[in-house]
N, C-alpha and C. Protein backbone atom coordinates (compact mmCIF):
# COMPACT_ATOMS: atom_id res chain seq x y z
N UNK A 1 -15.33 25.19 -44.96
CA UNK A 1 -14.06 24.61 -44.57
C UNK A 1 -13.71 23.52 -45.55
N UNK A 2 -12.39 23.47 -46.29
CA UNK A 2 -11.99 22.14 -46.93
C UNK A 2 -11.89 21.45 -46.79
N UNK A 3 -11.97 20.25 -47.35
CA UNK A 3 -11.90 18.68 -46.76
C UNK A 3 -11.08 18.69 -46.75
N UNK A 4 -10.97 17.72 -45.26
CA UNK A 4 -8.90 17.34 -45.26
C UNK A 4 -8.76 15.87 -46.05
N UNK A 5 -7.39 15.88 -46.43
CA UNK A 5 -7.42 14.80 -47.30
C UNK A 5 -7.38 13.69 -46.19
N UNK A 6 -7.61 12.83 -47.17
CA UNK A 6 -8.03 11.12 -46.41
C UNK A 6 -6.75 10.14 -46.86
N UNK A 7 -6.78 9.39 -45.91
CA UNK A 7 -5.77 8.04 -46.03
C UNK A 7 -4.22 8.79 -45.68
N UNK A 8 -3.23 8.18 -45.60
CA UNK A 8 -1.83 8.40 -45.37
C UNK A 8 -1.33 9.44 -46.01
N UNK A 9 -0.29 9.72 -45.06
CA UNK A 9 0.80 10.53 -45.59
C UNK A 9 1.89 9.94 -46.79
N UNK A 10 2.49 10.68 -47.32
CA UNK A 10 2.98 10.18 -48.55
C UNK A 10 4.17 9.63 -47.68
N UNK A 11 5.19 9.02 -48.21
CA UNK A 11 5.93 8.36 -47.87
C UNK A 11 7.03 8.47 -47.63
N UNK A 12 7.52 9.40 -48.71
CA UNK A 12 8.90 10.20 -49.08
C UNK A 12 8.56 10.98 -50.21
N UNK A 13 8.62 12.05 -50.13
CA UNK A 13 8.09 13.04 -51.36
C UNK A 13 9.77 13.45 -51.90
N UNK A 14 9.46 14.17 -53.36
CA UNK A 14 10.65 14.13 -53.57
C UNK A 14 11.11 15.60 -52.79
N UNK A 15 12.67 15.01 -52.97
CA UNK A 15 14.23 16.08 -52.59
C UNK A 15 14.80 16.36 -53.62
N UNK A 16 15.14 17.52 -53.80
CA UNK A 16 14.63 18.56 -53.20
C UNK A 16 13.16 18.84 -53.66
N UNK A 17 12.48 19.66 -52.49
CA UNK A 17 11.29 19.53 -53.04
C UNK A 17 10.88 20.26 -54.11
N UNK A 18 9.94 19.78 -55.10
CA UNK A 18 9.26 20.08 -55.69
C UNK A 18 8.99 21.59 -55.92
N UNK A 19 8.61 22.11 -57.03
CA UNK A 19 8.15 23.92 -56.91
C UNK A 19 7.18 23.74 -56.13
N UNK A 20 5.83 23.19 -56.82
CA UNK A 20 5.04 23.30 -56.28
C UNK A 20 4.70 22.76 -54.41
N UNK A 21 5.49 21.56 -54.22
CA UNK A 21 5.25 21.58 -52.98
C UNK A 21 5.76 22.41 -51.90
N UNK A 22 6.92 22.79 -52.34
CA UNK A 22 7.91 23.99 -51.65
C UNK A 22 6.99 25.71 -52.04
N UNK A 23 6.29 25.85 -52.82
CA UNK A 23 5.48 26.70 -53.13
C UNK A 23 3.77 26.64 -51.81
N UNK A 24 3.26 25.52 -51.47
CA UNK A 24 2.55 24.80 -50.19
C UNK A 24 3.14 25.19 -49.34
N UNK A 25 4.23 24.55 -49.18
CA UNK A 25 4.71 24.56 -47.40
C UNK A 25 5.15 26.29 -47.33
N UNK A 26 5.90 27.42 -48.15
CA UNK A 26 6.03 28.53 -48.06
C UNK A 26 4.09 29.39 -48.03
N UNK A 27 3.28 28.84 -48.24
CA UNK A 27 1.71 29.43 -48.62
C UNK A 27 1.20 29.01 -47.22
N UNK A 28 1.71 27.66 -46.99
CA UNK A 28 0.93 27.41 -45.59
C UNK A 28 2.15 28.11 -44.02
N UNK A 29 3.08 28.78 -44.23
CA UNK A 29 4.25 28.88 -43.62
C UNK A 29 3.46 30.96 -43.40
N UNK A 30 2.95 31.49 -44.50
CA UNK A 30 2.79 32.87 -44.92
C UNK A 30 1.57 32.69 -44.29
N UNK A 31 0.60 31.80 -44.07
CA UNK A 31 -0.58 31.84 -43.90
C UNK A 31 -0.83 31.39 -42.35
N UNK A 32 0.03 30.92 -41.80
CA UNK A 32 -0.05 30.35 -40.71
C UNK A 32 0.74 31.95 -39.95
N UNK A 33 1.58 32.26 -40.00
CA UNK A 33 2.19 34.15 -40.02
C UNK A 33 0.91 35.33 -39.68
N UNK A 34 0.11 34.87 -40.77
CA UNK A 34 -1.37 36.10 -40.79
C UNK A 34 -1.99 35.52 -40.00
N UNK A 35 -2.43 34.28 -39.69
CA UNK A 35 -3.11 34.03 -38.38
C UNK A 35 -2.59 34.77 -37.15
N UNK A 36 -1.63 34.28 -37.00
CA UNK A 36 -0.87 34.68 -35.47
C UNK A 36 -0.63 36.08 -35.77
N UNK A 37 -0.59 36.98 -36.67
CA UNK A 37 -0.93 38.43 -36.59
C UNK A 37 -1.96 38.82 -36.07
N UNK A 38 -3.02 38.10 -36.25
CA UNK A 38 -4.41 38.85 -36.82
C UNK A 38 -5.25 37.96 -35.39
N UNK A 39 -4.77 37.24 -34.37
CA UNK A 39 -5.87 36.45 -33.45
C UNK A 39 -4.53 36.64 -32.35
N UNK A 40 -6.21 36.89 -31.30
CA UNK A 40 -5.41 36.69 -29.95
C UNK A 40 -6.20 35.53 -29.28
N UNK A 41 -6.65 34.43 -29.71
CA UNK A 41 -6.99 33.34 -29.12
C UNK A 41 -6.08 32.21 -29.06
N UNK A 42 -5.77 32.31 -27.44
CA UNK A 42 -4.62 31.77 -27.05
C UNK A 42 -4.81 30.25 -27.58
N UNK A 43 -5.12 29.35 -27.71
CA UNK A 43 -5.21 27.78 -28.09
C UNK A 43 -5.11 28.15 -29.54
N UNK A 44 -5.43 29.05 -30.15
CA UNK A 44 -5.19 29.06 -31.49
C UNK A 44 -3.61 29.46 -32.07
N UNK A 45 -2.94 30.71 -31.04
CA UNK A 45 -1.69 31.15 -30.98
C UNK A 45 -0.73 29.47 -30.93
N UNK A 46 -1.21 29.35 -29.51
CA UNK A 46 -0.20 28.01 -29.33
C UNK A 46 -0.04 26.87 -30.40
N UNK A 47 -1.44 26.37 -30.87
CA UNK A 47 -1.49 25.76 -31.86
C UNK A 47 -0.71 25.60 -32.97
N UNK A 48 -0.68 27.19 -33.67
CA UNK A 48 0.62 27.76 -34.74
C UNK A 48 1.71 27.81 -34.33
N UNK A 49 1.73 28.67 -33.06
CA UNK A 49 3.26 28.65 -32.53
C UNK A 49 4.09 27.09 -32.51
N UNK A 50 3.19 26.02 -32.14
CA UNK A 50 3.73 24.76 -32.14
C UNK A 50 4.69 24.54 -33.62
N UNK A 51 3.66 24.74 -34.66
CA UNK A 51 4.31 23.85 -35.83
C UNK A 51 4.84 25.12 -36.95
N UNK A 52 4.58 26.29 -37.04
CA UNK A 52 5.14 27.45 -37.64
C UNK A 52 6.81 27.00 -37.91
N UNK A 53 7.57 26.61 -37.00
CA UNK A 53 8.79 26.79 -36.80
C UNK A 53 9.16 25.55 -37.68
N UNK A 54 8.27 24.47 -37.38
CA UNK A 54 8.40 23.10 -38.26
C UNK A 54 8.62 23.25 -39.70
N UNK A 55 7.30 24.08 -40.44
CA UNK A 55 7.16 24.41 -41.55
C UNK A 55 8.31 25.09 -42.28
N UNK A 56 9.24 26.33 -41.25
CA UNK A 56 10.00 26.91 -41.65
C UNK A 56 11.23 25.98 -41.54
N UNK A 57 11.28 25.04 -40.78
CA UNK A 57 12.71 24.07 -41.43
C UNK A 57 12.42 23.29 -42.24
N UNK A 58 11.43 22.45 -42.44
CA UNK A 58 11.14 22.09 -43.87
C UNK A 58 11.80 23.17 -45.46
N UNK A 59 11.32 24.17 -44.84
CA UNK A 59 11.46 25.09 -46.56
C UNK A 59 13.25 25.37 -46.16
N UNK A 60 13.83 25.25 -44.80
CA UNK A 60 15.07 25.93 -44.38
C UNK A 60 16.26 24.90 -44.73
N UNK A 61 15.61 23.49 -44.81
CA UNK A 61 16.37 22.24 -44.38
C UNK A 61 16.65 21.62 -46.46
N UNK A 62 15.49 22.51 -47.00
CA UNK A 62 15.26 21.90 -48.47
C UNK A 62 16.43 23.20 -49.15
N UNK A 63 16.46 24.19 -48.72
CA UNK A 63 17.21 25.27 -49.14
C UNK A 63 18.49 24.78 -49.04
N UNK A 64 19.25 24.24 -47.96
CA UNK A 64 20.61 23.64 -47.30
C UNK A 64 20.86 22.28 -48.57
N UNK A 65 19.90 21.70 -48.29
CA UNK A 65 20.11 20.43 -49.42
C UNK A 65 20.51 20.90 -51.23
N UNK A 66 19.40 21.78 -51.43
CA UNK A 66 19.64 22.53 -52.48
C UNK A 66 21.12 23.20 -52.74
N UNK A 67 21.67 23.60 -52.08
CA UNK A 67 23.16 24.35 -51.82
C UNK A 67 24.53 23.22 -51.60
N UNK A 68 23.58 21.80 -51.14
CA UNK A 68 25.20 20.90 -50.73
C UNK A 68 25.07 19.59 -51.21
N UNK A 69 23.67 19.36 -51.58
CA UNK A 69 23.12 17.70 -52.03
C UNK A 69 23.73 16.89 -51.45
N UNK A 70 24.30 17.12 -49.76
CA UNK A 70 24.84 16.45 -49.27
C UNK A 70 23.52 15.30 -48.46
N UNK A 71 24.06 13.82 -48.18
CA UNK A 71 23.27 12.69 -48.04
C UNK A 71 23.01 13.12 -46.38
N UNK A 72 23.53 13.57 -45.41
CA UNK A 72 23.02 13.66 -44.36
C UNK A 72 21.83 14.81 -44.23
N UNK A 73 22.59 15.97 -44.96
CA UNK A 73 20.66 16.80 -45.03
C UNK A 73 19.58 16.09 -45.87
N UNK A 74 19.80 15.41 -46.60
CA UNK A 74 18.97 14.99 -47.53
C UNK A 74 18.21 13.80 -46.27
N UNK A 75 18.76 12.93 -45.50
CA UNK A 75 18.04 12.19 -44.53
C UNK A 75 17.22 13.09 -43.25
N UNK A 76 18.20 14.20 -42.90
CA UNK A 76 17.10 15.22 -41.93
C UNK A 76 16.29 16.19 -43.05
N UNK A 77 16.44 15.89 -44.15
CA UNK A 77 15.04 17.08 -44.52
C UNK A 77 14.01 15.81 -44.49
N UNK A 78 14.33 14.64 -45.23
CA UNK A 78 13.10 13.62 -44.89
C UNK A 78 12.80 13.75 -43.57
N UNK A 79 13.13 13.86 -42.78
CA UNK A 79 12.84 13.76 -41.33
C UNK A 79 11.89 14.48 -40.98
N UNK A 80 12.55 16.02 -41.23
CA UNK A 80 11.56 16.92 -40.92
C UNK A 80 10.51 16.81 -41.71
N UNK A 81 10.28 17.12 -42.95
CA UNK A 81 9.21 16.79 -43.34
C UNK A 81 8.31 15.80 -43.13
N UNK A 82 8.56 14.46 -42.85
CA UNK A 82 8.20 13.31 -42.16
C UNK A 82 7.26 13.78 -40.55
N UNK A 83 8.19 14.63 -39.70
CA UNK A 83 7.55 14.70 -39.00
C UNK A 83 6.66 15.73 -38.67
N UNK A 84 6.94 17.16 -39.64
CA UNK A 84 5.96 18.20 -39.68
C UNK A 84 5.03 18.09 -40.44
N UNK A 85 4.89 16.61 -41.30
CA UNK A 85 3.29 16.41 -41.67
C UNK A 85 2.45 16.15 -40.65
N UNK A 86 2.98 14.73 -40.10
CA UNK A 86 2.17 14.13 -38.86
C UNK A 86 1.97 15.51 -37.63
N UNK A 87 2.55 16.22 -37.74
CA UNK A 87 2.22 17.67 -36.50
C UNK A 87 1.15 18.78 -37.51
N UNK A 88 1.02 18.33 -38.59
CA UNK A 88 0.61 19.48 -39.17
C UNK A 88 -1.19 18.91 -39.49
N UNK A 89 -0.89 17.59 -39.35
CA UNK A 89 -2.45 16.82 -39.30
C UNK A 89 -2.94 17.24 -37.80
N UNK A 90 -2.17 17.06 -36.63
CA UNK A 90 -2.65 17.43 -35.65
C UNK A 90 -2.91 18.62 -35.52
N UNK A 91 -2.29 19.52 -35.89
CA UNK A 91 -3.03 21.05 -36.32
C UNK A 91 -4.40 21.32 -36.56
N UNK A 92 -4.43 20.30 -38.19
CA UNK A 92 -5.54 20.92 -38.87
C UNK A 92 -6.66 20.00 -38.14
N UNK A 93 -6.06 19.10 -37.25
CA UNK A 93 -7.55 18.35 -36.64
C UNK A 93 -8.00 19.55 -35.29
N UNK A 94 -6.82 20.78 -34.22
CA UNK A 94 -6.81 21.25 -33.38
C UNK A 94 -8.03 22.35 -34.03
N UNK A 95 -7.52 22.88 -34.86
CA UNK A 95 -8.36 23.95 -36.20
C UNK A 95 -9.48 23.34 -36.39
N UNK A 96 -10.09 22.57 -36.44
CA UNK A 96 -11.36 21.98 -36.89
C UNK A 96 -12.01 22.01 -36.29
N UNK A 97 -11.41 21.55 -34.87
CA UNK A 97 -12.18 21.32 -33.17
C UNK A 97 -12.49 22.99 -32.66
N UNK A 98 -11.46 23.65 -33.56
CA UNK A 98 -11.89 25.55 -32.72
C UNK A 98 -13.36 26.16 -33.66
N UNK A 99 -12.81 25.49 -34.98
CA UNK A 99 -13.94 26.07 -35.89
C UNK A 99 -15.14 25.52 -35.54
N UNK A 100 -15.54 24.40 -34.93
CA UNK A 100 -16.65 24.24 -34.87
C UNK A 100 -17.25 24.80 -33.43
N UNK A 101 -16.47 25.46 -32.56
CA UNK A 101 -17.23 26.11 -31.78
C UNK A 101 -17.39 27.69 -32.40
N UNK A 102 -17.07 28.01 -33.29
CA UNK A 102 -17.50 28.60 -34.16
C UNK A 102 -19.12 28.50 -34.39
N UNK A 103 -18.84 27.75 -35.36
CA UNK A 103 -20.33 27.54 -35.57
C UNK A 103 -21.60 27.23 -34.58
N UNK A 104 -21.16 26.89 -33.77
CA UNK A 104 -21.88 26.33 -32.13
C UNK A 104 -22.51 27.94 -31.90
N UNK A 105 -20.99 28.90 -31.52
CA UNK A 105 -21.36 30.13 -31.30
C UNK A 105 -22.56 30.57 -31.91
N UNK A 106 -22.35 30.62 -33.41
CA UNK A 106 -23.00 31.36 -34.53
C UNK A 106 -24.64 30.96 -34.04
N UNK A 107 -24.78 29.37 -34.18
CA UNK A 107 -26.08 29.22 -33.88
C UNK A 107 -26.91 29.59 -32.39
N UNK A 108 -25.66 29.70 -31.40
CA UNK A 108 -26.30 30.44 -30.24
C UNK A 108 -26.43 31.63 -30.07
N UNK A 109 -26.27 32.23 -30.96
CA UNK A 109 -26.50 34.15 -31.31
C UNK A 109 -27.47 34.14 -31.72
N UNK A 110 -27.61 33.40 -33.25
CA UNK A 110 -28.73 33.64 -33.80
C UNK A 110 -30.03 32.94 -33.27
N UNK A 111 -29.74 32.32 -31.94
CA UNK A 111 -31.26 32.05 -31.32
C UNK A 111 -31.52 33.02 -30.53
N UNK A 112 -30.29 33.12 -29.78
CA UNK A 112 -30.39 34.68 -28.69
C UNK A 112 -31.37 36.05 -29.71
N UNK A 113 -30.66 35.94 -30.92
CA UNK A 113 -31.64 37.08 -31.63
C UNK A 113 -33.28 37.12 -31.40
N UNK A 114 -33.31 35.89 -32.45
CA UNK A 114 -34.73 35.02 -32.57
C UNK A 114 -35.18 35.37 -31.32
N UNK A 115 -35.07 35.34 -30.47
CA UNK A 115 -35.76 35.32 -29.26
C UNK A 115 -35.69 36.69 -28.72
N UNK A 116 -34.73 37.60 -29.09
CA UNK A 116 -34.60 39.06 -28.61
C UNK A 116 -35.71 39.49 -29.76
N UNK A 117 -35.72 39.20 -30.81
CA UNK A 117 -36.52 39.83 -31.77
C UNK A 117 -38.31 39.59 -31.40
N UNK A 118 -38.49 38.54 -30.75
CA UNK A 118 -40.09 37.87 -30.82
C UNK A 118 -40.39 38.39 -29.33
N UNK A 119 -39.12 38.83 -28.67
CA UNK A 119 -39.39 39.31 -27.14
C UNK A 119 -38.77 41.06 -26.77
N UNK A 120 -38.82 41.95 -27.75
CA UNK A 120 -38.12 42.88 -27.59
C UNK A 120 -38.43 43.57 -25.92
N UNK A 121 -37.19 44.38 -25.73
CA UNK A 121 -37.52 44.69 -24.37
C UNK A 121 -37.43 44.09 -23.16
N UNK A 122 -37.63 42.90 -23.34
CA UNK A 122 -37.75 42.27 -21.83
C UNK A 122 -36.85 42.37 -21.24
């Protein structure tokens, strides 16, 4: 699992955004999509379902600005982005807390083995 980054959110990133960061939020927008394809674990569904929609006005709200460079989208795309970071930290902290019963699992199988293996049959 990657380290999540440390210390604050940036402050105001630039408008319109960036390739590369608008290239992120569309990677984490595509990737957050294949989850909720591919899992039916409901706390994990809800989780995405929460901020999916966030992500997509971020990239929806930077597209609008791009087209009008008008000063009121330019204050709600800060916004959104502003606030689908802080939802998107709570994500990746919700994701962290599932993955590690993950691993919880993993190690309670592989004792269940260990012990099916040294006790076959019983």
């Amino acid at each position: 699992m990657a380290t999540p980054p440390q210390g604050n959110l940036p402050a105001n990133p630039t408008i319109p955004l960036t390739p590369e960061v608008r290239a992120a939020y569309q990677d984490l927008y595509d990737k957050i999509q294949a989850a909720l394809d591919s899992t039916m674990d409901a706390a994990t569904v809800e989780a995405l379902n929460t901020w999916q929609p966030e992500v997509d006005q971020v990239l929806r709200k930077d597209d609008l600005y791009k087209l009008s460079a008008d000063t009121a989208i330019f204050s709600a795309l800060q916004k959104q982005i502003k606030s689908t970071n802080q939802g998107l930290v709570t994500l990746r902290n919700q994701i962290s807390s599932i993955a590690s019963h993950f691993t919880m699992a993993a190690d309670i199988i592989a004792a269940i083995d260990k012990v099916l293996k040294l006790v076959p049959g019983a």
